[in-house]
N, C-alpha and C. Protein backbone atom coordinates (compact mmCIF):
# COMPACT_ATOMS: atom_id res chain seq x y z
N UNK A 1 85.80 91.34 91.51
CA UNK A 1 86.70 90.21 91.45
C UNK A 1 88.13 90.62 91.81
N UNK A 2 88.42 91.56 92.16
CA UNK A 2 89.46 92.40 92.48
C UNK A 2 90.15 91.88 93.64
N UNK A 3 91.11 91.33 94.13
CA UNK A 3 91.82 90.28 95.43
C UNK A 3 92.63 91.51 95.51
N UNK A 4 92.82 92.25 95.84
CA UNK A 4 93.87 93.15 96.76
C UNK A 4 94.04 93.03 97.98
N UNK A 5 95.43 92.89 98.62
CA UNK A 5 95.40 92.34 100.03
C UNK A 5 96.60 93.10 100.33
N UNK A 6 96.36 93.30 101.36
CA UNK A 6 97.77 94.60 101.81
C UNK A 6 99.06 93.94 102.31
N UNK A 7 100.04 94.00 102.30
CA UNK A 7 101.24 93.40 102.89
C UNK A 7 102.15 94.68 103.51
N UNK A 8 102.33 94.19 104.71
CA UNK A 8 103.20 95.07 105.62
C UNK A 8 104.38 95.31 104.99
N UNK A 9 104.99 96.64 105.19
CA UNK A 9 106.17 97.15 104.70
C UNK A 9 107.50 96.42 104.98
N UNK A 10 107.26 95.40 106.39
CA UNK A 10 108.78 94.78 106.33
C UNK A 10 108.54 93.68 105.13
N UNK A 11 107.30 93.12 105.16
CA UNK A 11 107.23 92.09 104.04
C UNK A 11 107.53 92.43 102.41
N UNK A 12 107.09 93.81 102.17
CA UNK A 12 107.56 93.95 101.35
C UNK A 12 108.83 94.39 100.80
N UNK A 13 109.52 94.98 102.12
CA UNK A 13 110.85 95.70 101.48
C UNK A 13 111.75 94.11 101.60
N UNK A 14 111.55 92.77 101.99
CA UNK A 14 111.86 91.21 102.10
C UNK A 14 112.08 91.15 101.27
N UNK A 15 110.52 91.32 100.21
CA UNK A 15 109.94 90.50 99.00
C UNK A 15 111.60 90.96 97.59
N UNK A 16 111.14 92.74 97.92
CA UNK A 16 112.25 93.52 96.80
C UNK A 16 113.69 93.61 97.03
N UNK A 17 113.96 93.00 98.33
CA UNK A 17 115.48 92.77 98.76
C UNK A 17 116.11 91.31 98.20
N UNK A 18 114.69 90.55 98.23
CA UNK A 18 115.11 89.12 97.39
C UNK A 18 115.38 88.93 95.94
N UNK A 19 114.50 90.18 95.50
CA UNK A 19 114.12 89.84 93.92
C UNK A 19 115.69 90.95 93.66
N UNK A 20 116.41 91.73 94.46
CA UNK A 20 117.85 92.47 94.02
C UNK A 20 118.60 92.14 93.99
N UNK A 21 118.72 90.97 95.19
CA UNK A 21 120.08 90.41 96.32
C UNK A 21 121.52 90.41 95.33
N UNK A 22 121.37 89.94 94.26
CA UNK A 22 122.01 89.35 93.49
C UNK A 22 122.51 90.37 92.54
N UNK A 23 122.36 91.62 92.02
CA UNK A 23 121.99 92.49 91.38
C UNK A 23 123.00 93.35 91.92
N UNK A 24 123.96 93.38 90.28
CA UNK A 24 124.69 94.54 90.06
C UNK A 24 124.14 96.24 89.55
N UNK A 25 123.84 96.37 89.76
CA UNK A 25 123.38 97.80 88.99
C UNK A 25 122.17 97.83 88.82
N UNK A 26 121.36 99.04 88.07
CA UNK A 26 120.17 99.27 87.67
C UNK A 26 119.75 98.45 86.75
N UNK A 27 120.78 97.89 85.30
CA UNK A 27 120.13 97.44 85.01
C UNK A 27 119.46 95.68 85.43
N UNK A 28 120.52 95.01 86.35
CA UNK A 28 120.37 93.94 86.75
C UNK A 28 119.28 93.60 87.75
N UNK A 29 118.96 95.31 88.48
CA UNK A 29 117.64 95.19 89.34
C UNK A 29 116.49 95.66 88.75
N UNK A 30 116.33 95.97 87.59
CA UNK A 30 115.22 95.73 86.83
C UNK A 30 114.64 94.38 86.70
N UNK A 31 115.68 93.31 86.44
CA UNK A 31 114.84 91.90 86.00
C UNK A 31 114.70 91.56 86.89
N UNK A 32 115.28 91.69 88.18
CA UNK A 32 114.68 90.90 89.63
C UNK A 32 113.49 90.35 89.58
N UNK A 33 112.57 91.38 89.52
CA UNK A 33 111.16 91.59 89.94
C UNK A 33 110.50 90.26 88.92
N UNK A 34 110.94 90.79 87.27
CA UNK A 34 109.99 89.59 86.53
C UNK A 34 110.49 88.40 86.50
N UNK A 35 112.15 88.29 86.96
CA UNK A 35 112.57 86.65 87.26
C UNK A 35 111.55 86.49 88.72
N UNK A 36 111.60 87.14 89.98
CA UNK A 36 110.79 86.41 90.95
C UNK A 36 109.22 85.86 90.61
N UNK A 37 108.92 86.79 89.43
CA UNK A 37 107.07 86.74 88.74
C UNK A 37 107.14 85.24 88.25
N UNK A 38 108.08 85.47 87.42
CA UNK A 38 108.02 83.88 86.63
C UNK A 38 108.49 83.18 87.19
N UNK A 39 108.90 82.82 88.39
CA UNK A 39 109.57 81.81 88.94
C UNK A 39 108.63 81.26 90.02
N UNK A 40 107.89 82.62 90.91
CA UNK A 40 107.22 82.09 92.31
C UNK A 40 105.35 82.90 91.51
N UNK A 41 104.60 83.03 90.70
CA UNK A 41 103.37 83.55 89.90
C UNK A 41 102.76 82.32 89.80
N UNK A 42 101.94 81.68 90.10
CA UNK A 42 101.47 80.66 90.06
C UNK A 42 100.19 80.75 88.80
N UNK A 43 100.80 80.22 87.51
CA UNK A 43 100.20 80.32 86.14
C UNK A 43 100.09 79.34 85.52
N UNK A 44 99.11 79.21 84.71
CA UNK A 44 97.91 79.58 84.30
C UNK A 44 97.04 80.13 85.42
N UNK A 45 96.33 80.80 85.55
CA UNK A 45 95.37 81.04 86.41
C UNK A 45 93.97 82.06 85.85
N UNK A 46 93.42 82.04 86.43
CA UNK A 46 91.77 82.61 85.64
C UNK A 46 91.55 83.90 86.13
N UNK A 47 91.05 85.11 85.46
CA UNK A 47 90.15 86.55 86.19
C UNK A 47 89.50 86.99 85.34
N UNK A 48 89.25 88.29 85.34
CA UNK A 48 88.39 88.88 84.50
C UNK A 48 89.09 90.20 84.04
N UNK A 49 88.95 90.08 82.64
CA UNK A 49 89.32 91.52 82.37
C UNK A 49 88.16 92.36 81.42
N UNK A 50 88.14 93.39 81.54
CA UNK A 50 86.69 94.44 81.06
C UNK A 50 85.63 93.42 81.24
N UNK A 51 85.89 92.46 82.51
CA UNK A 51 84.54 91.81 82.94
C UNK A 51 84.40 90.43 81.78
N UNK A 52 85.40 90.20 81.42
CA UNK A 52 85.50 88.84 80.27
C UNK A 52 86.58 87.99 81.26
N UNK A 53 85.79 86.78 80.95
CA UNK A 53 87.61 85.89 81.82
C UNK A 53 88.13 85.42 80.52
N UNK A 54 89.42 85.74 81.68
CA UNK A 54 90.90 85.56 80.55
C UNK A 54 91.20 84.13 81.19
N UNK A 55 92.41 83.40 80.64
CA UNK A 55 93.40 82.93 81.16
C UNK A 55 94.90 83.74 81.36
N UNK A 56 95.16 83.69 82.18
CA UNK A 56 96.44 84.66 82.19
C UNK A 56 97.61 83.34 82.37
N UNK A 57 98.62 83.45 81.61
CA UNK A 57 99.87 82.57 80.95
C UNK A 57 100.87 83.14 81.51
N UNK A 58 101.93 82.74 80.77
CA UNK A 58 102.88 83.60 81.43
C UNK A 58 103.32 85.25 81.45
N UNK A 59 104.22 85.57 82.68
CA UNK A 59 104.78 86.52 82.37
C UNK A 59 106.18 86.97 81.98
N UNK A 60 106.07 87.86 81.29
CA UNK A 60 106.86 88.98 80.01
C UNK A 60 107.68 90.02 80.56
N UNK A 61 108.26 90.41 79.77
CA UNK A 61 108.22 92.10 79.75
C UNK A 61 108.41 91.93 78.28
N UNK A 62 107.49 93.76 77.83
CA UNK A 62 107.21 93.87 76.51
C UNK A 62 108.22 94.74 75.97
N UNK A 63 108.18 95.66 74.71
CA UNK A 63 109.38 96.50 74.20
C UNK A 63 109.84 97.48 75.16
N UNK A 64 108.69 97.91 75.83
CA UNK A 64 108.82 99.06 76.92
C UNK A 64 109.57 98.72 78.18
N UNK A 65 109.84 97.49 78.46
CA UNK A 65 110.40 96.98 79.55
C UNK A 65 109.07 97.02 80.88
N UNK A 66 108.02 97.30 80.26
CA UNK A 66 106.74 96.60 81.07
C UNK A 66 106.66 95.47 81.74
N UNK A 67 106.34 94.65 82.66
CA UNK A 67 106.56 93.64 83.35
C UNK A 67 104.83 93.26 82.98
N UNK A 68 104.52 92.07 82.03
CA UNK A 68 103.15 92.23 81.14
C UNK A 68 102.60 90.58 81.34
N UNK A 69 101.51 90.23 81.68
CA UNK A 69 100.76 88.83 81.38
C UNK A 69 100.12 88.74 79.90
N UNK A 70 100.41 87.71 79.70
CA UNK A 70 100.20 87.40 78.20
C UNK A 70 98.37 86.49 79.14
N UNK A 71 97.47 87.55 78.27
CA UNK A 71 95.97 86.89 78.82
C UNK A 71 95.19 86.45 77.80
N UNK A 72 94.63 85.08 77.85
CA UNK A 72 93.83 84.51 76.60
C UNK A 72 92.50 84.22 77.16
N UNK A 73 92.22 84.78 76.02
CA UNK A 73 90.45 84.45 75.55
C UNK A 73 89.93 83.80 74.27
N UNK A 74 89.74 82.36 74.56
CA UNK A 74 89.20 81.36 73.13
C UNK A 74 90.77 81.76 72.31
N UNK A 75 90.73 82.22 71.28
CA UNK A 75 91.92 82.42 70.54
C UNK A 75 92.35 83.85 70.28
N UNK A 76 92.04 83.96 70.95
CA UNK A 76 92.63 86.01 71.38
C UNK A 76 93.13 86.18 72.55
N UNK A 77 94.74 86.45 72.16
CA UNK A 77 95.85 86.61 73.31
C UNK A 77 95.92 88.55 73.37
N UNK A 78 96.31 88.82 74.69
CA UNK A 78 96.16 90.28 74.46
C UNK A 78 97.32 90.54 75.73
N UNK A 79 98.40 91.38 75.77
CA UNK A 79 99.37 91.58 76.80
C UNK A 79 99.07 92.76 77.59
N UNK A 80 98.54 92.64 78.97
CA UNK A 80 98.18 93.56 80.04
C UNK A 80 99.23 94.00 80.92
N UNK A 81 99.73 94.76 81.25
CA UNK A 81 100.85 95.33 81.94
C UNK A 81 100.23 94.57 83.72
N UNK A 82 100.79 94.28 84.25
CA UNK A 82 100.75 93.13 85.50
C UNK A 82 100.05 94.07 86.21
N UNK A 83 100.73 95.70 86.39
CA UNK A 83 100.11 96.35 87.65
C UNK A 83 98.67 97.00 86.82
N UNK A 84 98.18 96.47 86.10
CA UNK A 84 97.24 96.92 85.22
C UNK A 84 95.63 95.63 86.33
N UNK A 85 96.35 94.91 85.97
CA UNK A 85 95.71 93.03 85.95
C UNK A 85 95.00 93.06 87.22
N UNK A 86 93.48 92.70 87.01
CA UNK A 86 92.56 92.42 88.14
C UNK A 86 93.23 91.34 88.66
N UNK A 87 93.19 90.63 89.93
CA UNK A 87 93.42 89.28 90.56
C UNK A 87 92.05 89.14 90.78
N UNK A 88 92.07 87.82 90.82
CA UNK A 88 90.89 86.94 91.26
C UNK A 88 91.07 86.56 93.04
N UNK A 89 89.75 86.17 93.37
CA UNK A 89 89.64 85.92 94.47
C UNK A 89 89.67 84.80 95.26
N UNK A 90 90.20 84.27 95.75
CA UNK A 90 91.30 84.45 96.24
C UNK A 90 92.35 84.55 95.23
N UNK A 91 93.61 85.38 95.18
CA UNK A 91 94.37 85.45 94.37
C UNK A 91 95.30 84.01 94.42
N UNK A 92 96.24 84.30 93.17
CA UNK A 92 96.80 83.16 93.05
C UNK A 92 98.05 82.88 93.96
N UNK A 93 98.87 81.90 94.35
CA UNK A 93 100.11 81.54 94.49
C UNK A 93 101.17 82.72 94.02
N UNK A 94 101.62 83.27 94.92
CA UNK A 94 102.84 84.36 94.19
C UNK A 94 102.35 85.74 94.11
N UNK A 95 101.11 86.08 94.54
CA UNK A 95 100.67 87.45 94.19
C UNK A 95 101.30 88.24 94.85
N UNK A 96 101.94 88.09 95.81
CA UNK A 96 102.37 89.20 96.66
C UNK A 96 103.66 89.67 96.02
N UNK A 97 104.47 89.21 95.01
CA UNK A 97 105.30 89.71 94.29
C UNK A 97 104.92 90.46 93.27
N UNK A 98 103.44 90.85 92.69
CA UNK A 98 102.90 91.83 91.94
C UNK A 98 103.02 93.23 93.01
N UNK A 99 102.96 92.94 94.22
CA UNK A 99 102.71 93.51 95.50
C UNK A 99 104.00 94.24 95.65
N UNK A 100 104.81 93.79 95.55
CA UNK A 100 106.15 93.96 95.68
C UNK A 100 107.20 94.66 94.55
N UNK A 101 106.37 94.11 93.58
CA UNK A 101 106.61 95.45 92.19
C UNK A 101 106.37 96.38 92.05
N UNK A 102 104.86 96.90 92.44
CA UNK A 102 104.47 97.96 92.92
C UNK A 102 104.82 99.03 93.35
């Protein structure tokens, strides 16, 4: 169930020039990345994790400054670090900014 799809290097150095543009310093280009997630991530959306489907909700960052999907199952929420996270196939709206975090 794994959607990995390759994106060319001008597309991606685009993707991480958009999510900086704005961005004073290190620490201001840290949030780039999870403001572009939550803004262009097209969520709720469905996959599988250890082969169970989740719903995956929104995205986070956790204490660690992890960039994390909050993923539910029936009533068990569990937070997966994004570059962790199977995509589904076809992936969703916005994946190429997981791509771009990377």
């Amino acid at each position: 169930m794994t959607a990995r799809r390759a994106l060319g290097k001008p597309r991606l150095e685009a993707l991480i020039e958009e999510a900086i543009v704005d961005a004073y310093g290190e620490s201001e280009q840290r949030v780039g990345c999870p403001c572009m997630l939550q803004e262009h991530l097209a969520c709720p959306f469905s996959t599988q994790v250890l082969g169970e489907p989740v719903r995956v909700e929104p995205i986070d960052l956790n204490d660690a400054e992890e960039i994390v999907a909050s993923c539910r199952r029936q009533r068990h929420r569990q937070l997966i670090p994004i570059l962790n996270l199977p995509l589904p196939s076809p992936p969703p709206v916005g994946w190429e900014w997981i791509e771009a975090y990377r």
